[in-house]
Protein backbone atom coordinates (compact mmCIF):
# COMPACT_ATOMS: atom_id res chain seq x y z
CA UNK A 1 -45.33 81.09 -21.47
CA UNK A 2 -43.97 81.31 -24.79
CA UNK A 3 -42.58 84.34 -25.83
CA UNK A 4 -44.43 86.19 -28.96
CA UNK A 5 -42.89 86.75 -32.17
CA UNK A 6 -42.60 90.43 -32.79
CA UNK A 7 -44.11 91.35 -36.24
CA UNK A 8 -41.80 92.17 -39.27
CA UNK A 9 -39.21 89.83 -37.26
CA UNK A 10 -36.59 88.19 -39.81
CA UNK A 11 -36.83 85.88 -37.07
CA UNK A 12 -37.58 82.43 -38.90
CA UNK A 13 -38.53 78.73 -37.22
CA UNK A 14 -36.22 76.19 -38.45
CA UNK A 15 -37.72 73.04 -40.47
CA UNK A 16 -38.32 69.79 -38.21
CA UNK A 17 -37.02 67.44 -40.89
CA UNK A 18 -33.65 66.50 -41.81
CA UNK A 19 -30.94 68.00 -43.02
CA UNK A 20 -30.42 67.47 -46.79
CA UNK A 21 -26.84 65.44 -47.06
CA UNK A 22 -24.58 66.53 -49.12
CA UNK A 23 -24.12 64.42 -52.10
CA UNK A 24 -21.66 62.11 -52.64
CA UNK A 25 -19.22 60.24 -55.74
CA UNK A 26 -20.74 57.11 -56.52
CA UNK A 27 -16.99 56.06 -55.62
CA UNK A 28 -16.95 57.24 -52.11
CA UNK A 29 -20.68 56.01 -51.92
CA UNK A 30 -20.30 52.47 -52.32
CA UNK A 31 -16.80 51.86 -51.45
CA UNK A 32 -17.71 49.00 -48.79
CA UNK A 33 -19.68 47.40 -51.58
CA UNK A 34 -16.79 47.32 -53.45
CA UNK A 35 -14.28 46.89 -50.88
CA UNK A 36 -16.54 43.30 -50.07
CA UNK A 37 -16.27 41.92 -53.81
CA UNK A 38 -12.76 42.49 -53.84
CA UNK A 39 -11.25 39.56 -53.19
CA UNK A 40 -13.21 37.16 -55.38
CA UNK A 41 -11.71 39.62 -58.34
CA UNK A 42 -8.36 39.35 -56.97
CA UNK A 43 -8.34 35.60 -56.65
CA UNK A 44 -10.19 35.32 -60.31
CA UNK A 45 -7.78 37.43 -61.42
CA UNK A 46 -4.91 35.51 -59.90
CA UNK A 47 -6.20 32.13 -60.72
CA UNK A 48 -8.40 32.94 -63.43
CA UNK A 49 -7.07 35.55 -65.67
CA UNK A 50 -3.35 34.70 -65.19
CA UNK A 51 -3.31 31.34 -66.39
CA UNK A 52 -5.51 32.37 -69.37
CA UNK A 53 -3.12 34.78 -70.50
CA UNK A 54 0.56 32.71 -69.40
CA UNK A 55 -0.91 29.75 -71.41
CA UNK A 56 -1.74 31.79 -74.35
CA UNK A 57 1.89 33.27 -73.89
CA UNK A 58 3.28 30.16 -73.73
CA UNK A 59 1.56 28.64 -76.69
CA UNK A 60 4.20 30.64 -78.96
CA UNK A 61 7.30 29.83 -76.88
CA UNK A 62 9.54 26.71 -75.67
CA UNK A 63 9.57 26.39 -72.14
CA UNK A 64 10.93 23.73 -69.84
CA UNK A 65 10.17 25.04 -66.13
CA UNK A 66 13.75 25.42 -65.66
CA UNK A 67 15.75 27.45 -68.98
CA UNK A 68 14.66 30.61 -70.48
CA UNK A 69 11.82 31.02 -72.37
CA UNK A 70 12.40 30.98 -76.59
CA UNK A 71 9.93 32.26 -78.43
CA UNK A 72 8.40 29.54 -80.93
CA UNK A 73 6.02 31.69 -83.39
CA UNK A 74 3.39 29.31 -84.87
CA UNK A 75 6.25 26.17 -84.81
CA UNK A 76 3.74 24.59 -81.95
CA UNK A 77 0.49 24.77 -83.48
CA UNK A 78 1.80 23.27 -86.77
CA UNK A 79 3.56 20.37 -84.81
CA UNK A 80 -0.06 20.14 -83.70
CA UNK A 81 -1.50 19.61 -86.77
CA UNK A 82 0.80 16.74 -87.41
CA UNK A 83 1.11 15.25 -84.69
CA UNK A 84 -0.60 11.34 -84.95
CA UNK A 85 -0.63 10.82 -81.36
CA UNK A 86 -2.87 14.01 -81.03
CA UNK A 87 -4.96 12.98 -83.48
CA UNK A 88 -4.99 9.40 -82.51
CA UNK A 89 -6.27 11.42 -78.77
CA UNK A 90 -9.12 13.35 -80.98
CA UNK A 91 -10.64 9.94 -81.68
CA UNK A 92 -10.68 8.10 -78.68
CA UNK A 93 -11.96 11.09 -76.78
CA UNK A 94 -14.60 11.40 -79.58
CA UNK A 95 -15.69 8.01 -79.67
CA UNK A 96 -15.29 7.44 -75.91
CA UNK A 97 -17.36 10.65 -75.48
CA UNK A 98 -20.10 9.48 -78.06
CA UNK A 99 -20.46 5.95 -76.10
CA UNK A 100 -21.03 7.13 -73.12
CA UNK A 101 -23.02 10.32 -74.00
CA UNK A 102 -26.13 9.15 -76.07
CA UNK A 103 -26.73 5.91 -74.20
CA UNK A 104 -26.39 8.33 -70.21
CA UNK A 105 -28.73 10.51 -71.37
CA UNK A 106 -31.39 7.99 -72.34
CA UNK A 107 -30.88 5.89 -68.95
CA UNK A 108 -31.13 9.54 -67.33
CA UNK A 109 -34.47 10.08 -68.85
CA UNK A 110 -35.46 6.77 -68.29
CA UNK A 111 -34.73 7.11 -64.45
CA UNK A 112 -36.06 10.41 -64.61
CA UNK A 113 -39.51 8.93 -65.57
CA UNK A 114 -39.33 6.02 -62.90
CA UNK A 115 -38.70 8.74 -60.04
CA UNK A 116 -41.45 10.80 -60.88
CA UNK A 117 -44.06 7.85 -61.10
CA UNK A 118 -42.99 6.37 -57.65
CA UNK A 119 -44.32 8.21 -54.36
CA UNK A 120 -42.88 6.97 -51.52
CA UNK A 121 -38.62 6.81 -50.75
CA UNK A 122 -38.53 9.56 -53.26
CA UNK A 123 -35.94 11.52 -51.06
CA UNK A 124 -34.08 8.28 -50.80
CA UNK A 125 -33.81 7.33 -54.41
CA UNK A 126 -32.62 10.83 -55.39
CA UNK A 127 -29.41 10.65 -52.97
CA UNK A 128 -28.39 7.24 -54.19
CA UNK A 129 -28.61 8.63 -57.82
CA UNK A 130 -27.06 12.07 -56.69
CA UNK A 131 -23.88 9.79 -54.71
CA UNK A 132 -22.17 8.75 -57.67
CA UNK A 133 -21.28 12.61 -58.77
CA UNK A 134 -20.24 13.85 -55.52
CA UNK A 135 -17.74 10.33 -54.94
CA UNK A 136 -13.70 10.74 -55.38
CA UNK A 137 -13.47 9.87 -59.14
CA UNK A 138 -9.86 8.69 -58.22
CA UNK A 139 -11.32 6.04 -55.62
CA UNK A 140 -13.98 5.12 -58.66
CA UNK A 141 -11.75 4.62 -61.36
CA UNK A 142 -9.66 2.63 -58.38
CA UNK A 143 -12.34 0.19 -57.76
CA UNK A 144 -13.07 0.04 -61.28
CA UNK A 145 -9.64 -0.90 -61.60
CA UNK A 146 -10.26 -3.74 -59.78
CA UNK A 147 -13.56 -4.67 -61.22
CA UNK A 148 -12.02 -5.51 -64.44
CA UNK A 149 -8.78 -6.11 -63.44
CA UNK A 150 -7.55 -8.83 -66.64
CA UNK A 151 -6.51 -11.56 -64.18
CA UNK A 152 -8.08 -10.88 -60.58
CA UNK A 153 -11.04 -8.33 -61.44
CA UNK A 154 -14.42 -9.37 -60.03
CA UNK A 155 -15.82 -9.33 -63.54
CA UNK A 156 -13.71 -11.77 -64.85
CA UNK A 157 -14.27 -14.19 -61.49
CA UNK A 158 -17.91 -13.91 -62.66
CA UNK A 159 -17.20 -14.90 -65.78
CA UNK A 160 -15.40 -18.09 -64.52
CA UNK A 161 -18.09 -19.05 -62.40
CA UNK A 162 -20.17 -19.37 -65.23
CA UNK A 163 -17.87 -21.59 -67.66
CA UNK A 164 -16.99 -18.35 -69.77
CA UNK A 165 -13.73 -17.19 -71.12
CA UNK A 166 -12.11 -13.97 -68.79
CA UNK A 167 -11.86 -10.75 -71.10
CA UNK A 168 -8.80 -8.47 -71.40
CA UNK A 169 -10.78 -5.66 -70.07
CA UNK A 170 -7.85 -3.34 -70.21
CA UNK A 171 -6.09 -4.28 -72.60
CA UNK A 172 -7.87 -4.37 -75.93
CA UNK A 173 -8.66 -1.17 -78.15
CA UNK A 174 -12.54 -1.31 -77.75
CA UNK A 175 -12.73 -2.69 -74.26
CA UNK A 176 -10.81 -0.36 -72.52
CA UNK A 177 -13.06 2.68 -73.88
CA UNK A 178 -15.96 0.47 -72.84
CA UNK A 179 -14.28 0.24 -69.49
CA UNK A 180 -13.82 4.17 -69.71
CA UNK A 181 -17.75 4.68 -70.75
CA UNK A 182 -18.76 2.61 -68.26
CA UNK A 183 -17.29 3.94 -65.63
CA UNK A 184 -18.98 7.93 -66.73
CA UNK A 185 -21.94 6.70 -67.18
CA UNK A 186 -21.92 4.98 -64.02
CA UNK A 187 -20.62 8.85 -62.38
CA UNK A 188 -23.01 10.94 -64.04
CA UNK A 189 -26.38 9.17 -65.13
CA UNK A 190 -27.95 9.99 -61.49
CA UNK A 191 -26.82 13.60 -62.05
CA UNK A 192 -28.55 14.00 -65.40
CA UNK A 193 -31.23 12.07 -64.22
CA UNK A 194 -32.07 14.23 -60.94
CA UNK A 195 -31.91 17.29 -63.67
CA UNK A 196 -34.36 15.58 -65.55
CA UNK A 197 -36.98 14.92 -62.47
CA UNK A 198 -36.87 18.86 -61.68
CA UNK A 199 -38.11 19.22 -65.49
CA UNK A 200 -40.22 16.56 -64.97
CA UNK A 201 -41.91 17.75 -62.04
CA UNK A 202 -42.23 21.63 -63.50
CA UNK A 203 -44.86 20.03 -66.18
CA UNK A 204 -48.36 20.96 -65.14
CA UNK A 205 -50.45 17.35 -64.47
CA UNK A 206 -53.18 19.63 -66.94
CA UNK A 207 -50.96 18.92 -69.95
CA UNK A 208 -51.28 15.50 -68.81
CA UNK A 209 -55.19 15.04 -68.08
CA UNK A 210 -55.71 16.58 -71.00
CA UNK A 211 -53.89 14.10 -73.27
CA UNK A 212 -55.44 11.29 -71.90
CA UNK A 213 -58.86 12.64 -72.75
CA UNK A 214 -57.71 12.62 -76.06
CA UNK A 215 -56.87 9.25 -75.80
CA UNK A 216 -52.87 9.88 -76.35
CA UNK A 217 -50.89 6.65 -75.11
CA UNK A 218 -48.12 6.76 -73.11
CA UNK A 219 -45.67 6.63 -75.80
CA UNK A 220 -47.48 9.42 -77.57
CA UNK A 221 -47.10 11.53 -74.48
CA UNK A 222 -43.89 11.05 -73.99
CA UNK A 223 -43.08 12.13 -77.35
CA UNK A 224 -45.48 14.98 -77.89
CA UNK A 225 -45.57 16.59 -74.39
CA UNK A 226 -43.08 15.12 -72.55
CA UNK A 227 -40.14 15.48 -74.61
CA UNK A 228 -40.94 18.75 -76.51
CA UNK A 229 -41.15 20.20 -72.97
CA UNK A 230 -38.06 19.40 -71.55
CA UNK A 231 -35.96 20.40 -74.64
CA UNK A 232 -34.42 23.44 -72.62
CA UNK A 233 -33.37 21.09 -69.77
CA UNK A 234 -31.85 18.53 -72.98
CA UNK A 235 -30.09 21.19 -73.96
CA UNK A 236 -28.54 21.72 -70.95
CA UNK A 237 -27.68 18.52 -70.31
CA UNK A 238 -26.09 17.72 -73.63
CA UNK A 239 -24.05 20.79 -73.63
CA UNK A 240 -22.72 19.90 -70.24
CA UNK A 241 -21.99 16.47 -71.00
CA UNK A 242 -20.44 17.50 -74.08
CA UNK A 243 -18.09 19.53 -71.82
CA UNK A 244 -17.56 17.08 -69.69
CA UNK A 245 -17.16 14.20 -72.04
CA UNK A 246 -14.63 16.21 -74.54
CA UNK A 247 -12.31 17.17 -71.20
CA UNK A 248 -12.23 13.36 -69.80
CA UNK A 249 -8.48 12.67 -68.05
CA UNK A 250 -9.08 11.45 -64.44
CA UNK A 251 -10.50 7.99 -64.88
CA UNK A 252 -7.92 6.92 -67.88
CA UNK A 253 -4.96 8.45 -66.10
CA UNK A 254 -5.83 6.65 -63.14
CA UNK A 255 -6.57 3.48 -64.72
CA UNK A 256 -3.43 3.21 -67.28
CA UNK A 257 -1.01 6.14 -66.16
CA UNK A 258 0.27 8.97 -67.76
CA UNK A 259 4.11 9.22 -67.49
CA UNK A 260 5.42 8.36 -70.98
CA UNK A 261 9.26 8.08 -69.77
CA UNK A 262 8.15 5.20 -67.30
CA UNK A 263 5.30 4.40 -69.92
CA UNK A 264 5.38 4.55 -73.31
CA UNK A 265 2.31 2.98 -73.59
CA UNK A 266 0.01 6.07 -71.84
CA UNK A 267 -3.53 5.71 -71.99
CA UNK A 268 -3.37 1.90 -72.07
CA UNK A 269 -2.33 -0.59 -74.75
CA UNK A 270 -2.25 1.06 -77.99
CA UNK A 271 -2.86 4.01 -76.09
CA UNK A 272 -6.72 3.18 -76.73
CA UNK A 273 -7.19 5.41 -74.20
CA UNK A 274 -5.13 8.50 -74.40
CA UNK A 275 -7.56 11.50 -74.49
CA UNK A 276 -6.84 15.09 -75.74
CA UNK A 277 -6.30 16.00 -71.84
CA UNK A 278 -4.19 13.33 -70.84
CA UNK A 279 -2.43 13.87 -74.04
CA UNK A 280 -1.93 17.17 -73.10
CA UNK A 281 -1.03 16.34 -69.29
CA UNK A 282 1.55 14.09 -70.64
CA UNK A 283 3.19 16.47 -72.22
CA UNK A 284 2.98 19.37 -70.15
CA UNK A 285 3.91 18.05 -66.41
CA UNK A 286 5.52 14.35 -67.68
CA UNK A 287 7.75 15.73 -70.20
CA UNK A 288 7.78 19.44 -69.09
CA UNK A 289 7.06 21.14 -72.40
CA UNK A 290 4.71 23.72 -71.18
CA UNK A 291 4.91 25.57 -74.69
CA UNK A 292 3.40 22.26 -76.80
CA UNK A 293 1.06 21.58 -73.77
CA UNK A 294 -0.38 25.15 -73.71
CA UNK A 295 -0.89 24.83 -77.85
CA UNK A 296 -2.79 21.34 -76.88
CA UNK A 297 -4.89 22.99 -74.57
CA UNK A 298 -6.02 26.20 -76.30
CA UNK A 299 -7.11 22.91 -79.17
CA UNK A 300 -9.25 20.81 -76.46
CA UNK A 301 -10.50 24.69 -75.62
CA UNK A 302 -11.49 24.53 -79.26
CA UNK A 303 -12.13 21.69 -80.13
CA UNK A 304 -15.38 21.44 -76.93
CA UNK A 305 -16.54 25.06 -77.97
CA UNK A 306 -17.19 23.83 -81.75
CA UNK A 307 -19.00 20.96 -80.25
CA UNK A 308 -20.82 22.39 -77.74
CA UNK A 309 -21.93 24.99 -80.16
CA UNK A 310 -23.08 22.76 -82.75
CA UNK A 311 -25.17 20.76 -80.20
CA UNK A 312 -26.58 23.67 -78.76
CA UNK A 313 -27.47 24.62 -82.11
CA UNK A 314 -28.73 21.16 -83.05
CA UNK A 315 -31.24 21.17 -79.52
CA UNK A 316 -32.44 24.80 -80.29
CA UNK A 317 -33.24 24.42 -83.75
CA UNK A 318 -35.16 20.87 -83.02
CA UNK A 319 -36.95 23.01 -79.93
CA UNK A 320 -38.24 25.82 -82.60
């Protein structure tokens, strides 16, 4: 039996429910939250932050990897300025970047269009666009390499076989950045071009239907709905290839070289096609002047934010 409460008792039940907890520093709170994160900041920091800030360091000294460090002032950056062979960089890396931009982007969209309208091996034709992006660049620009080799490439063979006259693919001014634009186009068309069929397919088939009711061609579609529609995926392509295009090194270094003691001739013939970042790998690991290849870099930094601003300025105004 239970036992009765006597009246006037200070005798009180205790509450069922939990015990309030005592509160806590957000600190102490989430500690194994932040304990978790910790090493991605450690390693950004380390191979992130670091480099940022010894680069910058170094763009206002002389270094050579091996004597002490002499501070340079603004001596690098106004070698820069005058330095041809920079410059001469600028404009292949602009032109190269130009040739191989406008006419990707079009075959992307063009490929784009062609994927969406076919139904079956859909899966399939998207991984043999997507393999080109994901391949070893240095094996690519190695069997491009031999594809226009000027005595034994397979191109000139061709050209042979047919009664034509072989072509000094690497060795004239405007054939080796053809080479060069072929060879990124060839890398990143089925990339843009897989971006493109995700826009593609997020159009509602209503937009469509309701053009052709209107009687709107397919030209007139593709112009008034099609296009105007993907402008935020455009602009996301064009910045990125801008990006990519402006910071090109792997397929001329591998196709010409970049040692100027062994080669004087870097980037090809002429140099026709020395870009700002083999320019500025020349000069930083070949030569070990890690002061005037730090200013070169902090340029290229420049030099692709000013573009990819103005393009993403140029695509957002067009899309208002």
């Amino acid at each position: 039996m239970s036992q009765a409460v006597p009246a006037g008792s200070s005798f009180r039940r205790k509450s069922a429910g939990p015990r309030p907890v005592a509160s806590r520093p957000p600190g102490r709170r989430y500690w194994p939250q932040y304990v978790a994160i910790t090493p991605f900041f450690l390693l950004f920091a380390a191979f992130g932050l670091f480099p940022v800030g010894f680069s910058a360091y170094l763009a206002f000294h002389r270094w050579d990897g091996l004597n002490p460090v002499t501070f340079a002032g603004l001596d690098q950056f106004r070698f820069l300025l005058a330095d041809k062979t920079f410059r001469l960089a600028v404009v292949n890396t602009l032109i190269i970047w130009v040739l191989s931009t406008l006419p990707m982007l079009v075959m992307s969209l063009a490929l784009a269009a062609l994927l969406n309208s076919v139904k079956r091996f859909r899966s399939l034709y998207q991984i043999v666009l997507f393999l080109p992006s994901v391949t070893s660049i240095v094996a690519v620009a190695i069997f491009f390499k031999a594809m226009f080799g000027n005595s034994y490439g397979v191109i000139n063979a061709a050209l042979r076989v047919v009664g034509l006259e072989p072509i000094g693919w690497l060795n004239g001014y405007w054939t080796i950045k053809i080479v060069i634009c072929v060879l990124l186009t060839w890398q990143w068309v089925g990339y843009n071009a897989i971006i493109y069929f995700a826009g593609l397919q997020a159009i509602p088939s209503d937009v469509y239907e309701a053009a052709k009711i209107d009687g709107a061609g397919a030209l007139r579609t593709f112009w008034a709905i099609t296009v105007p529609l993907l402008r935020p995926v455009i602009l996301f392509t064009v910045v990125i290839s801008t990006i990519t295009g402006l910071q090109t090194f792997t397929e001329p270094q591998v196709l010409f070289g970049s040692n100027a003691a062994s080669n004087p001739n870097s980037g090809g013939p002429g140099q026709a096609g020395l870009t700002m970042v083999l320019y500025f790998y020349q000069q930083a690991f070949s030569n070990n002047n890690y002061g005037y290849g730090a200013a070169i870099a902090y340029a290229v930094f420049a030099i692709v934010a000013v573009f990819s601003i103005v393009n993403w300025r140029i695509v957002a105004r067009s899309e208002k």
